[in-house]
PDB file of N, CA and C in Angstrom:
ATOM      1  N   UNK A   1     101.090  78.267 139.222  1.00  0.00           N
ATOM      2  CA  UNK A   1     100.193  78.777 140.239  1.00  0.00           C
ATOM      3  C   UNK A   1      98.751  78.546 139.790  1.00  0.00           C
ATOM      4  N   UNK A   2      97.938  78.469 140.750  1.00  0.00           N
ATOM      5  CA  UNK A   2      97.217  77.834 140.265  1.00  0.00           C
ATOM      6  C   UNK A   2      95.689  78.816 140.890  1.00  0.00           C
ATOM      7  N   UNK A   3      94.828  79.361 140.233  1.00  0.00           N
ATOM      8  CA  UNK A   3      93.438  80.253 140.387  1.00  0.00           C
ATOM      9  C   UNK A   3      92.432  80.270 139.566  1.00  0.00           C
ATOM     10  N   UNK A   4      91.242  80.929 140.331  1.00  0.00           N
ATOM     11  CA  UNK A   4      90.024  80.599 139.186  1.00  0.00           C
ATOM     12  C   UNK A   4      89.756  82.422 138.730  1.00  0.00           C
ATOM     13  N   UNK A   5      89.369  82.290 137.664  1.00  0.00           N
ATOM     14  CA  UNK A   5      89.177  83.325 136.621  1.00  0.00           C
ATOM     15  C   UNK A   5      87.655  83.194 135.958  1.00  0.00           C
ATOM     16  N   UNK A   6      87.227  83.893 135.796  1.00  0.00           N
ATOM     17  CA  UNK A   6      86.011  84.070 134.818  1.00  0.00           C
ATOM     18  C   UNK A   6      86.468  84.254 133.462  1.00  0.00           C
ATOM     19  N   UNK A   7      85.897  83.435 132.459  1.00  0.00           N
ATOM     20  CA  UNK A   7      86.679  84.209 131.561  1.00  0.00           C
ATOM     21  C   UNK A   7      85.636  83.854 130.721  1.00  0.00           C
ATOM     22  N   UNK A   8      85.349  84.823 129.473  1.00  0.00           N
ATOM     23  CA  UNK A   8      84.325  85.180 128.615  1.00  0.00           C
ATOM     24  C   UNK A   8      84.671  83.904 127.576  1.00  0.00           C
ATOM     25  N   UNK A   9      82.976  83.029 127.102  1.00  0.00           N
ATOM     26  CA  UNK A   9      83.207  82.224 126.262  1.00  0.00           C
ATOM     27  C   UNK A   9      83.576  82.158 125.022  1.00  0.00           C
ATOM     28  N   UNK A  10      83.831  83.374 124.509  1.00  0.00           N
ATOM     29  CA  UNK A  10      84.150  83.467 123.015  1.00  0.00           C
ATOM     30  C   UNK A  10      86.191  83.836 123.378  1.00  0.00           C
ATOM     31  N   UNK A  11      86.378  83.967 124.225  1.00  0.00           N
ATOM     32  CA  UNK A  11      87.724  83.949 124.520  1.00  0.00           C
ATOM     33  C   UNK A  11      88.461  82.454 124.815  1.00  0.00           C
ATOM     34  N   UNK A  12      87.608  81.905 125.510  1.00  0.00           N
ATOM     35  CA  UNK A  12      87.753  80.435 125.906  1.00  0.00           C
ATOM     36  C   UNK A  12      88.203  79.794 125.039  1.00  0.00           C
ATOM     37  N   UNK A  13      87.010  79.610 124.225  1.00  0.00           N
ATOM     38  CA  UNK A  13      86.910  78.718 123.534  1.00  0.00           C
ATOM     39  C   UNK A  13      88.020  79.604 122.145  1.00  0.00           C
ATOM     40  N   UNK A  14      88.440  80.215 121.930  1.00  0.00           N
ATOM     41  CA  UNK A  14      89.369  80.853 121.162  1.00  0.00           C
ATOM     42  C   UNK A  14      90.868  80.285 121.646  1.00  0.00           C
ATOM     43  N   UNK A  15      90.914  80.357 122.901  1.00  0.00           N
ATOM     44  CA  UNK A  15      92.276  79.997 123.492  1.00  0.00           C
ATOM     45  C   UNK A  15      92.439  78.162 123.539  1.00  0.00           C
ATOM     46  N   UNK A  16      91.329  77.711 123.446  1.00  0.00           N
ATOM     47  CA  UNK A  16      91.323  76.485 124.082  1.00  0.00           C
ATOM     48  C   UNK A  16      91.923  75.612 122.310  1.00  0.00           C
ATOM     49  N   UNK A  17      91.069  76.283 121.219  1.00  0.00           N
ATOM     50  CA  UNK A  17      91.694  76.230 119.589  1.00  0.00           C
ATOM     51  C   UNK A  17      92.982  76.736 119.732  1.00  0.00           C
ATOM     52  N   UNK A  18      93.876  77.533 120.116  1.00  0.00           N
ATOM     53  CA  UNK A  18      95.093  77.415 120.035  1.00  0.00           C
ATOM     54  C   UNK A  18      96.038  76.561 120.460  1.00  0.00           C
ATOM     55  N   UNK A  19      95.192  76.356 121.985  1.00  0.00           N
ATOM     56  CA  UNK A  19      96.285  75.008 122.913  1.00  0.00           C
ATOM     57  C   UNK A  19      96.212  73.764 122.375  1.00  0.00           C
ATOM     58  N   UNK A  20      94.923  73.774 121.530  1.00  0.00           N
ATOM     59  CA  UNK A  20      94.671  72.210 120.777  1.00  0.00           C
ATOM     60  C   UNK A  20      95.772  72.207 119.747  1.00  0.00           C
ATOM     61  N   UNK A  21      95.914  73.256 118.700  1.00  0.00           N
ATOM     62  CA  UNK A  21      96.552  73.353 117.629  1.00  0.00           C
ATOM     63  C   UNK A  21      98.198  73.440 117.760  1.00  0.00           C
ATOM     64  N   UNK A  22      98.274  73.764 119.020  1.00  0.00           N
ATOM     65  CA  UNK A  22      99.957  74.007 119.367  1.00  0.00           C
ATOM     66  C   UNK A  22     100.421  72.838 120.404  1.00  0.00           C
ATOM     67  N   UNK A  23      98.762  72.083 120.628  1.00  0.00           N
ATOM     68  CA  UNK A  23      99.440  70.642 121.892  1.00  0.00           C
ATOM     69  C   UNK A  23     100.122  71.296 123.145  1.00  0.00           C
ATOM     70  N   UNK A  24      99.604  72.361 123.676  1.00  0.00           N
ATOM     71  CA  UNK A  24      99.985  72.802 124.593  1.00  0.00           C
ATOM     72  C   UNK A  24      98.342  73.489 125.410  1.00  0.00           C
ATOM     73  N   UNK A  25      99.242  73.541 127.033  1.00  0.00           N
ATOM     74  CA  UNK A  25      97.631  73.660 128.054  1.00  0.00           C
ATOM     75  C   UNK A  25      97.275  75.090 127.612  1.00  0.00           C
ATOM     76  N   UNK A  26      95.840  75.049 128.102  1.00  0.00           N
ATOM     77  CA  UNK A  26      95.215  76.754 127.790  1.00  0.00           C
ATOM     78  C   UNK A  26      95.866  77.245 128.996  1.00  0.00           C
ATOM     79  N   UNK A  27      96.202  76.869 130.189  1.00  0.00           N
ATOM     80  CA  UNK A  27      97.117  78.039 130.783  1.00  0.00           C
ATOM     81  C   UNK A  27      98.017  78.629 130.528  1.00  0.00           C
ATOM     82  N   UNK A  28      99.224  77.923 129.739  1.00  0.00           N
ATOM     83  CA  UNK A  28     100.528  78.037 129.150  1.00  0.00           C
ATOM     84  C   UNK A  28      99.942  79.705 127.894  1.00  0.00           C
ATOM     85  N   UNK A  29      98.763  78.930 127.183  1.00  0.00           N
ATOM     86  CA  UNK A  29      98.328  79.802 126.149  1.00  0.00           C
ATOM     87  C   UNK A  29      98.348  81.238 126.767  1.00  0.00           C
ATOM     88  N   UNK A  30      96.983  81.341 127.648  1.00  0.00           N
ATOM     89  CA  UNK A  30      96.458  82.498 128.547  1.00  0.00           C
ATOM     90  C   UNK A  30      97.859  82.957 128.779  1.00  0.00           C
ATOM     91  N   UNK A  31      98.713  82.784 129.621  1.00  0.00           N
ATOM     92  CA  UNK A  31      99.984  83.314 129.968  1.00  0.00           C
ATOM     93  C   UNK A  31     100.471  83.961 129.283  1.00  0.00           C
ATOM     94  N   UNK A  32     101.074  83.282 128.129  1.00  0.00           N
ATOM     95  CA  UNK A  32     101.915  84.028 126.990  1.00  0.00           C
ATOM     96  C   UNK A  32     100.953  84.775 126.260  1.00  0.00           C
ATOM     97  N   UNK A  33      99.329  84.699 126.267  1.00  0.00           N
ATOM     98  CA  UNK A  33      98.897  86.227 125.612  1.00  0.00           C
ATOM     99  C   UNK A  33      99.112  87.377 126.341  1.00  0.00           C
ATOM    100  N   UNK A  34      98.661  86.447 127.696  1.00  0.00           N
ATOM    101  CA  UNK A  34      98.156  88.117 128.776  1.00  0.00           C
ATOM    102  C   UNK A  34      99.727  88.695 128.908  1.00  0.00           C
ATOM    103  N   UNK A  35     101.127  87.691 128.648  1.00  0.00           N
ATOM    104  CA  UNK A  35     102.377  88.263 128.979  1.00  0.00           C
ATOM    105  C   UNK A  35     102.673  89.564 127.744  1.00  0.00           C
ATOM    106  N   UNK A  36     102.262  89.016 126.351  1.00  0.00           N
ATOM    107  CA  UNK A  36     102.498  89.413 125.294  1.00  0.00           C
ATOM    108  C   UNK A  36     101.619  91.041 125.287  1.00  0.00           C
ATOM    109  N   UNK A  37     100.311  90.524 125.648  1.00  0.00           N
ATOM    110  CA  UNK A  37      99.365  92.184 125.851  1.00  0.00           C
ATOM    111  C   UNK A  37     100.329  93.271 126.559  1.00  0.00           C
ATOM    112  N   UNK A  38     100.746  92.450 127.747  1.00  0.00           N
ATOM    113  CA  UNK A  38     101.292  94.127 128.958  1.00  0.00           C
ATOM    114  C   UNK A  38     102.075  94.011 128.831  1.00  0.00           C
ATOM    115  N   UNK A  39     102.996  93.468 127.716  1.00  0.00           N
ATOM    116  CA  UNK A  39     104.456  94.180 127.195  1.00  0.00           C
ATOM    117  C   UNK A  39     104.398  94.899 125.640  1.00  0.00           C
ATOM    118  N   UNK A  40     103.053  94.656 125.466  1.00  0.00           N
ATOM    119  CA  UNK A  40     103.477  94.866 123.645  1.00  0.00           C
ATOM    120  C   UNK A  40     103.198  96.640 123.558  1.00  0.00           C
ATOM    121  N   UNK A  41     103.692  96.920 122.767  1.00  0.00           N
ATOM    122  CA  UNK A  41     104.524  98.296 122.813  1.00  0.00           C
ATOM    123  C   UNK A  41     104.327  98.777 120.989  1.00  0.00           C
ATOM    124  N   UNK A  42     103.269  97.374 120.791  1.00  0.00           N
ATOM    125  CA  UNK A  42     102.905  98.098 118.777  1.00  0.00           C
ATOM    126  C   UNK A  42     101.509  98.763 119.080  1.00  0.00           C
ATOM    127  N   UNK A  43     100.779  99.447 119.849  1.00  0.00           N
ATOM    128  CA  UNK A  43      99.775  99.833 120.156  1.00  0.00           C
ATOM    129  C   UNK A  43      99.978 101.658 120.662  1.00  0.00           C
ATOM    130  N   UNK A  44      99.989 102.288 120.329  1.00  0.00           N
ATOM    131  CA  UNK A  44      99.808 103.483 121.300  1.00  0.00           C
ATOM    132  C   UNK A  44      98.703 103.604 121.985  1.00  0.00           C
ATOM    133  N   UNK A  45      98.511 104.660 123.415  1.00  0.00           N
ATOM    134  CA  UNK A  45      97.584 104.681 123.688  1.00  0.00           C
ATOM    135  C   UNK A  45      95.978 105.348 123.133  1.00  0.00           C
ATOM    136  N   UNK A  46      96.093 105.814 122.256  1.00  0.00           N
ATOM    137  CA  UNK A  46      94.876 106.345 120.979  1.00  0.00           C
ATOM    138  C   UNK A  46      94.565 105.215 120.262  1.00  0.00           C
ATOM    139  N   UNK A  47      95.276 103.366 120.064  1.00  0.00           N
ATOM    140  CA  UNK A  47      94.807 102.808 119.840  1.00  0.00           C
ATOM    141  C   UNK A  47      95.267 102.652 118.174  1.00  0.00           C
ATOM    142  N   UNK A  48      96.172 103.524 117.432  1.00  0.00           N
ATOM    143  CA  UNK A  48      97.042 103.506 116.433  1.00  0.00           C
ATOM    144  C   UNK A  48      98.235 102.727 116.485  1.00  0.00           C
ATOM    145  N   UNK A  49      98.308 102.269 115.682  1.00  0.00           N
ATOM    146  CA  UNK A  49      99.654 101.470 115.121  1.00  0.00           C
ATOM    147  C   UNK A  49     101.319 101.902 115.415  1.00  0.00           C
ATOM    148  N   UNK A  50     101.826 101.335 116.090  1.00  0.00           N
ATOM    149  CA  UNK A  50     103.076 102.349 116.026  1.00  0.00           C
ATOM    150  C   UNK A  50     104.594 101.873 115.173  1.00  0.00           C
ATOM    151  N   UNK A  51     103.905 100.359 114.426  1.00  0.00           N
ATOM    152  CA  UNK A  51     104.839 100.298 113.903  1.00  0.00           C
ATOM    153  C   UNK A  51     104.549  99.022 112.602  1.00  0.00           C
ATOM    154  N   UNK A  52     105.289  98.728 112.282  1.00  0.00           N
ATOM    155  CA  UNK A  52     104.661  97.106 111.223  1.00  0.00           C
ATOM    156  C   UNK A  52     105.610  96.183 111.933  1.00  0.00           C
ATOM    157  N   UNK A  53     104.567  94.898 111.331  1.00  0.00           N
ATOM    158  CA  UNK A  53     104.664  93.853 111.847  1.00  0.00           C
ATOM    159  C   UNK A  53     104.597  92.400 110.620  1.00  0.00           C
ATOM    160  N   UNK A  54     106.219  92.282 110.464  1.00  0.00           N
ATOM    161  CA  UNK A  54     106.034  91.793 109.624  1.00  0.00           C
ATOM    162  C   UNK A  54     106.235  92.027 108.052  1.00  0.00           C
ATOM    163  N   UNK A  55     106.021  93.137 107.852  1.00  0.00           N
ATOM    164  CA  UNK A  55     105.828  93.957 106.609  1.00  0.00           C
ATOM    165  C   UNK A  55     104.208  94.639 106.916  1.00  0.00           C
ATOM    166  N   UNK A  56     103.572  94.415 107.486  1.00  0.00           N
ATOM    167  CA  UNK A  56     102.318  95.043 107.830  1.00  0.00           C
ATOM    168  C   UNK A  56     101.882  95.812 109.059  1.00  0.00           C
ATOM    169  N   UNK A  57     100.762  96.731 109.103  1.00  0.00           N
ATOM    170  CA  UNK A  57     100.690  97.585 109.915  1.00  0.00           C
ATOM    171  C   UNK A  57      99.444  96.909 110.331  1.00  0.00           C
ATOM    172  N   UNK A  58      99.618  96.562 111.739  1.00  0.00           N
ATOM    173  CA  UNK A  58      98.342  95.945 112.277  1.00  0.00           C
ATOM    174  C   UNK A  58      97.139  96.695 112.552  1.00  0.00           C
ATOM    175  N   UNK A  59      96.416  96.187 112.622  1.00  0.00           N
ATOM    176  CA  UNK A  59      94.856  96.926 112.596  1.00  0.00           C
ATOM    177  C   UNK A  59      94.520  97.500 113.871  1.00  0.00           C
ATOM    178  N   UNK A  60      94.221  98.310 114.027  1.00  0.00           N
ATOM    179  CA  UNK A  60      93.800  98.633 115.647  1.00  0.00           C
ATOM    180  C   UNK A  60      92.839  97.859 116.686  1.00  0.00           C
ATOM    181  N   UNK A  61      93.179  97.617 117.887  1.00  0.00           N
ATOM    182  CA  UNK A  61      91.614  96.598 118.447  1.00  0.00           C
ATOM    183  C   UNK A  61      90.679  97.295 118.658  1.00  0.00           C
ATOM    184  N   UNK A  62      89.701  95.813 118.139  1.00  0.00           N
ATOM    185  CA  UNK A  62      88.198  96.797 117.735  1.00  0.00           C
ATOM    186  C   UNK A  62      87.639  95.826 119.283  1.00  0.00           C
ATOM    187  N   UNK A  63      88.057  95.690 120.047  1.00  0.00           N
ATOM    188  CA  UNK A  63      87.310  95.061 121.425  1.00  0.00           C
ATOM    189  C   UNK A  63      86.511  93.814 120.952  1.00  0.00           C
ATOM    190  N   UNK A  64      87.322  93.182 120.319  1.00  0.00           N
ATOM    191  CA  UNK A  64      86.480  91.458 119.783  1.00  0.00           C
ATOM    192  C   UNK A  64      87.265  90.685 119.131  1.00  0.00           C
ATOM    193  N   UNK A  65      87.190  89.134 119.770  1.00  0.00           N
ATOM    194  CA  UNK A  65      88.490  87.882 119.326  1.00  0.00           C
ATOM    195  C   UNK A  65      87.425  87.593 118.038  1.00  0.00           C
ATOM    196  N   UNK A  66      88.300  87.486 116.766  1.00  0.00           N
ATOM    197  CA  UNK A  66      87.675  86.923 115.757  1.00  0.00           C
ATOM    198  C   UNK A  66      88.032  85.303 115.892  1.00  0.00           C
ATOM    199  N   UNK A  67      87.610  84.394 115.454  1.00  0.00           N
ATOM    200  CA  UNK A  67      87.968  83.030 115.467  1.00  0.00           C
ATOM    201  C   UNK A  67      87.875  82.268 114.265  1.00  0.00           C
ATOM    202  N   UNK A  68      89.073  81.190 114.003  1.00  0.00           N
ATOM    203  CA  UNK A  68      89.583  80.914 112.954  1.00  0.00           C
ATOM    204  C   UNK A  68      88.429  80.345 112.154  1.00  0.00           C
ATOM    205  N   UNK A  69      87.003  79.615 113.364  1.00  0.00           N
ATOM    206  CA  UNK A  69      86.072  79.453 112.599  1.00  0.00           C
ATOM    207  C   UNK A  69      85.217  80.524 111.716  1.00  0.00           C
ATOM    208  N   UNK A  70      85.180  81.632 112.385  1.00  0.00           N
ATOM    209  CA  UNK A  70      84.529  82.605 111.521  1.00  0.00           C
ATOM    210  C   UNK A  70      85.370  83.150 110.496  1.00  0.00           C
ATOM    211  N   UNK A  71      86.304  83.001 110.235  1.00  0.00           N
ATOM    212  CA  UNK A  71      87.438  83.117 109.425  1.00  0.00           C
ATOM    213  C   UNK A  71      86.897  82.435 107.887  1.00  0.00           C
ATOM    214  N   UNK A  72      87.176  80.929 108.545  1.00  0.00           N
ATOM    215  CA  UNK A  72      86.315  79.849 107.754  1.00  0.00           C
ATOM    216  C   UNK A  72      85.154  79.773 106.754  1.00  0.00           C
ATOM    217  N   UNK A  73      84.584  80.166 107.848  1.00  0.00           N
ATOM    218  CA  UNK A  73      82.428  81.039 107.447  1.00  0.00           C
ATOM    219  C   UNK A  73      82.945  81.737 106.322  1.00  0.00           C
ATOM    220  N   UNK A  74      83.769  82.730 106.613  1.00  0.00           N
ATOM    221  CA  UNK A  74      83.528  84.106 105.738  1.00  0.00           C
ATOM    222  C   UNK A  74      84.128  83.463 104.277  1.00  0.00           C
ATOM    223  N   UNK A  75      85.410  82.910 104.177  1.00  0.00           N
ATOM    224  CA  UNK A  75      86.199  82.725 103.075  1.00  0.00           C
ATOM    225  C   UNK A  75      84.855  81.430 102.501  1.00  0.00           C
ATOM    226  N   UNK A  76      84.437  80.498 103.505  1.00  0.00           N
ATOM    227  CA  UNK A  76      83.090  79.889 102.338  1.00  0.00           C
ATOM    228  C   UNK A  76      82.100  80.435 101.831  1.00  0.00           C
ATOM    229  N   UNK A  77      82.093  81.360 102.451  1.00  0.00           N
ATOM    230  CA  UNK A  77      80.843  82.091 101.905  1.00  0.00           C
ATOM    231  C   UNK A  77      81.422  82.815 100.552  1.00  0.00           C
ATOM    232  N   UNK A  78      82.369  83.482 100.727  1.00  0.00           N
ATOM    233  CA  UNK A  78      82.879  84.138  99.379  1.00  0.00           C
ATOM    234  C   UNK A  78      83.907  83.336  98.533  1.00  0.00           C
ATOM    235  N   UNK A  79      84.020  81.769  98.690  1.00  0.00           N
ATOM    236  CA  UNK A  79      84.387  81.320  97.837  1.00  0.00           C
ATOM    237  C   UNK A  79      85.793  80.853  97.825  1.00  0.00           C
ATOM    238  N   UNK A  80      86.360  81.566  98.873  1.00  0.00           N
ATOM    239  CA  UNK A  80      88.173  81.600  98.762  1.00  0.00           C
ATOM    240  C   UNK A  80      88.554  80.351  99.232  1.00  0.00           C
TER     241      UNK A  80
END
């Protein structure tokens, strides 16, 4: 199906690095996040953890996509 959306550039361009990296369209991407958000069920509504993931307890959302480039930044800057 096919519609237009606004969608914030630091999200964009976040999603658009995944569809590159997985060779798949940013719609396909968008889909399976926004499907994954309004089913995922590791969040309570206070915004606490309700379970691990992985062996880990995920962090709560702080209302901001980090990106693998700033990821990057940080570990050059400190060396890792």
């Amino acid at each position: 199906m096919r519609t237009t959306l606004n969608i914030e550039d630091d999200i964009l361009a976040t999603v658009k690095e995944l569809a590159r990296k997985e060779r798949i369209s940013t719609g396909k991407i968008l889909s399976r996040l926004a499907r994954e958000a309004l089913t995922s069920k590791n969040f309570r509504q206070d915004g606490e953890p309700r379970k691990t993931v992985a062996g880990f307890r995920p962090f709560p959302p702080r209302g901001e996509v980090i990106s693998n480039e700033q990821i990057d930044t940080i570990r050059d800057e400190e060396g890792l």
